[in-house]
Structures are given as C-alpha cells and as structure tokens.
N, C-alpha and C. Protein backbone atom coordinates (compact mmCIF):
# COMPACT_ATOMS: atom_id res chain seq x y z
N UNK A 1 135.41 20.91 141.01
CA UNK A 1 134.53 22.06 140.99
C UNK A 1 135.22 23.27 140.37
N UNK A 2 136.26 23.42 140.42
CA UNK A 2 137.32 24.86 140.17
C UNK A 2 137.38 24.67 138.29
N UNK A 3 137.53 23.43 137.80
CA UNK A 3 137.42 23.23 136.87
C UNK A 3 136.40 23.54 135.95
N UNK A 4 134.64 22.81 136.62
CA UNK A 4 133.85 23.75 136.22
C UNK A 4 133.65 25.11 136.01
N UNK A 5 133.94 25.56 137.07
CA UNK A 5 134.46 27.14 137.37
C UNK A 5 134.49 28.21 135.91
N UNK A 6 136.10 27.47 135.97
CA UNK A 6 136.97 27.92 134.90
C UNK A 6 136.57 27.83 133.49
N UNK A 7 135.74 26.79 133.39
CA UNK A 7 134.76 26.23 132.17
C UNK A 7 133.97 27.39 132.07
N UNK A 8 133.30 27.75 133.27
CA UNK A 8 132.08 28.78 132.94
C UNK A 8 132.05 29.93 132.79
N UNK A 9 134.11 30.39 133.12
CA UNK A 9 134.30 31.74 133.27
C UNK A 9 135.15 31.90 131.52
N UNK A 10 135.63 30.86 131.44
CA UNK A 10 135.77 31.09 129.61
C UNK A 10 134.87 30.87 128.31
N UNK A 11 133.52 30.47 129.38
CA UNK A 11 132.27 30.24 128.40
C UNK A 11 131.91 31.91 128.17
N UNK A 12 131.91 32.82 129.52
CA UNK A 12 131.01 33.55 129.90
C UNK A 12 132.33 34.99 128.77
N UNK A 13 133.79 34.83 129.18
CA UNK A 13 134.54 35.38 128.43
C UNK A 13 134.30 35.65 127.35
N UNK A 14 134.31 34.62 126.39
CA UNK A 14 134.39 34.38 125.04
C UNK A 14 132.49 34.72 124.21
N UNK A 15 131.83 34.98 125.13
CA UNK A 15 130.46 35.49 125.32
C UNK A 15 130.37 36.91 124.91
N UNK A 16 131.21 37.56 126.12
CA UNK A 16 131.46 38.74 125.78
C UNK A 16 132.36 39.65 125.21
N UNK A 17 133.41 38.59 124.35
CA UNK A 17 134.12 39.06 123.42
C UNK A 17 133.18 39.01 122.00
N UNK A 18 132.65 37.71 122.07
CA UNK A 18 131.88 38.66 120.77
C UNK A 18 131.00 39.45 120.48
N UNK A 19 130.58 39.50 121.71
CA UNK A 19 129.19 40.68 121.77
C UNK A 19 129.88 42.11 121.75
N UNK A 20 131.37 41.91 121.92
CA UNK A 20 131.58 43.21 121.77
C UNK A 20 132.08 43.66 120.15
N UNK A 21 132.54 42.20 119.94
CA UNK A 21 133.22 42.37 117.97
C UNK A 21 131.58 42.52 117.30
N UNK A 22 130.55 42.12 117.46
CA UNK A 22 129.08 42.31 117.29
C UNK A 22 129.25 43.79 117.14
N UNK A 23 129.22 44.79 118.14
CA UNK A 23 128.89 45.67 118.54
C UNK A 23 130.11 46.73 117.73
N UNK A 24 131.42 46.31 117.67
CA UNK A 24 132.19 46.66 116.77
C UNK A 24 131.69 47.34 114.92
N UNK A 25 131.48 45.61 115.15
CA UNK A 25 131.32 45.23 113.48
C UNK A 25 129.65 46.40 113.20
N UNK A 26 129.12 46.43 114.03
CA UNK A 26 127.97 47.32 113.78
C UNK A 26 128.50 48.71 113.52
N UNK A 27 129.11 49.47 114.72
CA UNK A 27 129.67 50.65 114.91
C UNK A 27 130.34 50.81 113.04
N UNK A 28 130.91 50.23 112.99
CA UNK A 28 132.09 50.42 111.54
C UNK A 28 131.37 50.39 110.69
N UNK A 29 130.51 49.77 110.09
CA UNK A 29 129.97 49.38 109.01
C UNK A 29 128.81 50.04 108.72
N UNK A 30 128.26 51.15 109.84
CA UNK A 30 127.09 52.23 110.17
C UNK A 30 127.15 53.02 108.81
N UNK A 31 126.14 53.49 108.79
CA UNK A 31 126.88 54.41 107.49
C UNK A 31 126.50 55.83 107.64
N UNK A 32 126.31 56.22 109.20
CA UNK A 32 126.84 57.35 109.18
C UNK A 32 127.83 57.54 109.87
N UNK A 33 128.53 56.37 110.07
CA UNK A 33 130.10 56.24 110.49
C UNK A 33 130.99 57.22 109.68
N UNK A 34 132.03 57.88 110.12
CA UNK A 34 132.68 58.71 109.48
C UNK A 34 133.95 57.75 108.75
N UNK A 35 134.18 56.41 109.48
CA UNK A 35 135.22 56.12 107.85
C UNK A 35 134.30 55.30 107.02
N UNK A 36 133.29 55.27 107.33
CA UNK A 36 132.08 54.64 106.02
C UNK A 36 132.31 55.80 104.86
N UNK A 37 131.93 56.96 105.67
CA UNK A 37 131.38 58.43 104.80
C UNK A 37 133.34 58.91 103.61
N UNK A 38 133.83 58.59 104.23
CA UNK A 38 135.64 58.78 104.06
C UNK A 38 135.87 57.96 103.03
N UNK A 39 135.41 56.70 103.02
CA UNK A 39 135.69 55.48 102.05
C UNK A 39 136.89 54.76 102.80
N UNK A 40 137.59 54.93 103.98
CA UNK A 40 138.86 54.54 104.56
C UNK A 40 137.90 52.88 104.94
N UNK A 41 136.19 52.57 105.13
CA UNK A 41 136.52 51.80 105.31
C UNK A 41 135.30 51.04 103.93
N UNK A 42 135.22 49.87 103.48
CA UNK A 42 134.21 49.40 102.47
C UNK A 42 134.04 48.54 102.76
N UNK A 43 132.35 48.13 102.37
CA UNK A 43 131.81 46.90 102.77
C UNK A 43 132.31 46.00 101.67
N UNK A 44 131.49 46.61 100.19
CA UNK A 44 132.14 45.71 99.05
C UNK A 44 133.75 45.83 98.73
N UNK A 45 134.48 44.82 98.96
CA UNK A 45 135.85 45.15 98.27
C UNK A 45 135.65 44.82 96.90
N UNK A 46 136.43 45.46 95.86
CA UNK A 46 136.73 44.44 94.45
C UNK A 46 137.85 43.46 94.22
N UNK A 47 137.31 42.63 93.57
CA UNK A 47 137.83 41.07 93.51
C UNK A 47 138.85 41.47 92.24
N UNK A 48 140.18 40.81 92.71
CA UNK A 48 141.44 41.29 92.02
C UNK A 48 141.08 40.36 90.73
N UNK A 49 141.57 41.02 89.58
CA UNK A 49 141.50 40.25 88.14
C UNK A 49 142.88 40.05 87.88
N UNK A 50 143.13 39.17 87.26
CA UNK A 50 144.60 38.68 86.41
C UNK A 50 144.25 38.60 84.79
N UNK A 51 144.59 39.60 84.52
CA UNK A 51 144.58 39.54 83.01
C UNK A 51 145.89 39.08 82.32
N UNK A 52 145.49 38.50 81.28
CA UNK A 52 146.41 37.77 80.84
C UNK A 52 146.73 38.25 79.02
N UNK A 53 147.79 39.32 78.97
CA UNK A 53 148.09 39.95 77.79
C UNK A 53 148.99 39.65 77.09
N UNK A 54 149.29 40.20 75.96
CA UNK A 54 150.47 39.44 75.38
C UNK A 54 151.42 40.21 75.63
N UNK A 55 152.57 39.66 75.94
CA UNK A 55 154.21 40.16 76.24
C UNK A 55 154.87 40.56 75.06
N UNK A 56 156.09 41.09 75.31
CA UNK A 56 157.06 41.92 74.26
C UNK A 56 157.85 40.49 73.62
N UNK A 57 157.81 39.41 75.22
CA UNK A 57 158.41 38.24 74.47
C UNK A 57 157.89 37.01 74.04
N UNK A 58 157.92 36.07 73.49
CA UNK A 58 157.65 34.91 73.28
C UNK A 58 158.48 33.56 74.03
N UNK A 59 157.22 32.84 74.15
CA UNK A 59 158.19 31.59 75.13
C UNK A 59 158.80 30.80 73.96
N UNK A 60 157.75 30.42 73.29
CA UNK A 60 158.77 29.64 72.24
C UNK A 60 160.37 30.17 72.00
N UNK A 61 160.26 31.83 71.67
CA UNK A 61 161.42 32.48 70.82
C UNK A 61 162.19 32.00 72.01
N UNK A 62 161.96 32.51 73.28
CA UNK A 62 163.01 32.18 74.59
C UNK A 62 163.54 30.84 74.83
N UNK A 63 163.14 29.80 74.33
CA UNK A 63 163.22 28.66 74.35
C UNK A 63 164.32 28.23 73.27
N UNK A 64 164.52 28.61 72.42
CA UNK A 64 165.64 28.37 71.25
C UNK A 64 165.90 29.27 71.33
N UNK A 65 166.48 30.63 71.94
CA UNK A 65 167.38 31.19 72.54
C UNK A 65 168.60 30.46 72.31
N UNK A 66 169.63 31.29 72.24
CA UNK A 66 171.72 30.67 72.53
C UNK A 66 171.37 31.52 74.37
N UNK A 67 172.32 31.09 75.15
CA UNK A 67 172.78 31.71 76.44
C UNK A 67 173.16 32.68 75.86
N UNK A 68 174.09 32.98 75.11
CA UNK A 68 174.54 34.65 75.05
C UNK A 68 173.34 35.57 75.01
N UNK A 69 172.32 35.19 73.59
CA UNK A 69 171.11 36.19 73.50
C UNK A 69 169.99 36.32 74.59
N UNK A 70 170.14 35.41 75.31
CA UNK A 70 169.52 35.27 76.60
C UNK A 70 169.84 36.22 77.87
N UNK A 71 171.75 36.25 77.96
CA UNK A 71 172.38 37.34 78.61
C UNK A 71 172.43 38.84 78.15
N UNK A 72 172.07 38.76 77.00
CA UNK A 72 171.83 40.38 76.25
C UNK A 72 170.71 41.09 76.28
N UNK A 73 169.54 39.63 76.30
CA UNK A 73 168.29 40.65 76.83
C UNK A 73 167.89 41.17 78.20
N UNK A 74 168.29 39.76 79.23
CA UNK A 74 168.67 40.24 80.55
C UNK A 74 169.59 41.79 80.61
N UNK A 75 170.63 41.76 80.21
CA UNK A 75 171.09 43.02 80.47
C UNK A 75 170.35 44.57 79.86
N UNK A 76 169.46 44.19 78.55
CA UNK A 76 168.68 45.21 78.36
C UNK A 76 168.04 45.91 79.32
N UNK A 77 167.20 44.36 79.89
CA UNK A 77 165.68 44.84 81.19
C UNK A 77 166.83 45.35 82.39
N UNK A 78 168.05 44.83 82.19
CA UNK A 78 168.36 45.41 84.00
C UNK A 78 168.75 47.02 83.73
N UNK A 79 168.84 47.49 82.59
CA UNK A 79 169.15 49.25 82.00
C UNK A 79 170.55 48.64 81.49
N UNK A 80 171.34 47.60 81.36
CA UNK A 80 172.82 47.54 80.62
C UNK A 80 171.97 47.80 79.11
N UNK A 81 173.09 48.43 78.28
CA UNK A 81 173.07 48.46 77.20
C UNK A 81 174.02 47.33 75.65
C-alpha cells in the first residue's frame, strides 16, 4: 500500500511541477512582460549560418608546402616576424 502511496504522491508532484513551468512559460513569454518589452528575453531566436568564404590560404598551396614554409607562416599568424 505505501508503495501505491508513493506512486500517487510522485504522480500528483510531477503534476504540479508542470503546471507551474505552464504557468512560468506563460508569465515570460507575455508580452507585456518587461523582459519581452527589454528584448533580454525572445521567442524567435536566429538560426546560426556558417558561411563558407574564401581564405588568405589555399589547401592545395599548404599541402606542397616544405616544413620550414609551413613554420614561417605559423610564426607570421602567432605576431613572430
């Protein structure tokens, strides 16, 4: 019986945890909510882009590279001269 119990008291829990994220998710998303009005909070996010441009280098050129010219451009990008 204690088992049932416990069944009905984490049915009844988990009941009123979301009725309260419900009640949350309403509050926030109001829009005369003040971080609606702020922009701190947004319904639409924007969807990150990866653009894909051309570089200063070439893979081929990097590829028949010597190690030395390889260590000289490394030391360019790190500020060595």
């Amino acid at each position: 019986m204690s088992e049932e119990n416990t069944e009905n008291e984490m049915l009844l829990l988990l009941k009123t945890l979301v009725n309260k994220v419900n009640e949350l998710e309403k509050a926030v998303y109001d829009k005369d909510n003040l971080l609606m009005k702020s922009g701190y909070v947004v319904v639409e996010t924007p969807s990150p882009i990866i653009s894909v441009s051309e570089t200063g280098t070439d893979v081929d050129a990097i590829a028949k590279m010597d190690w030395d010219d390889i260590g000289k451009m490394m030391n360019k990008l790190e500020g060595g001269y």
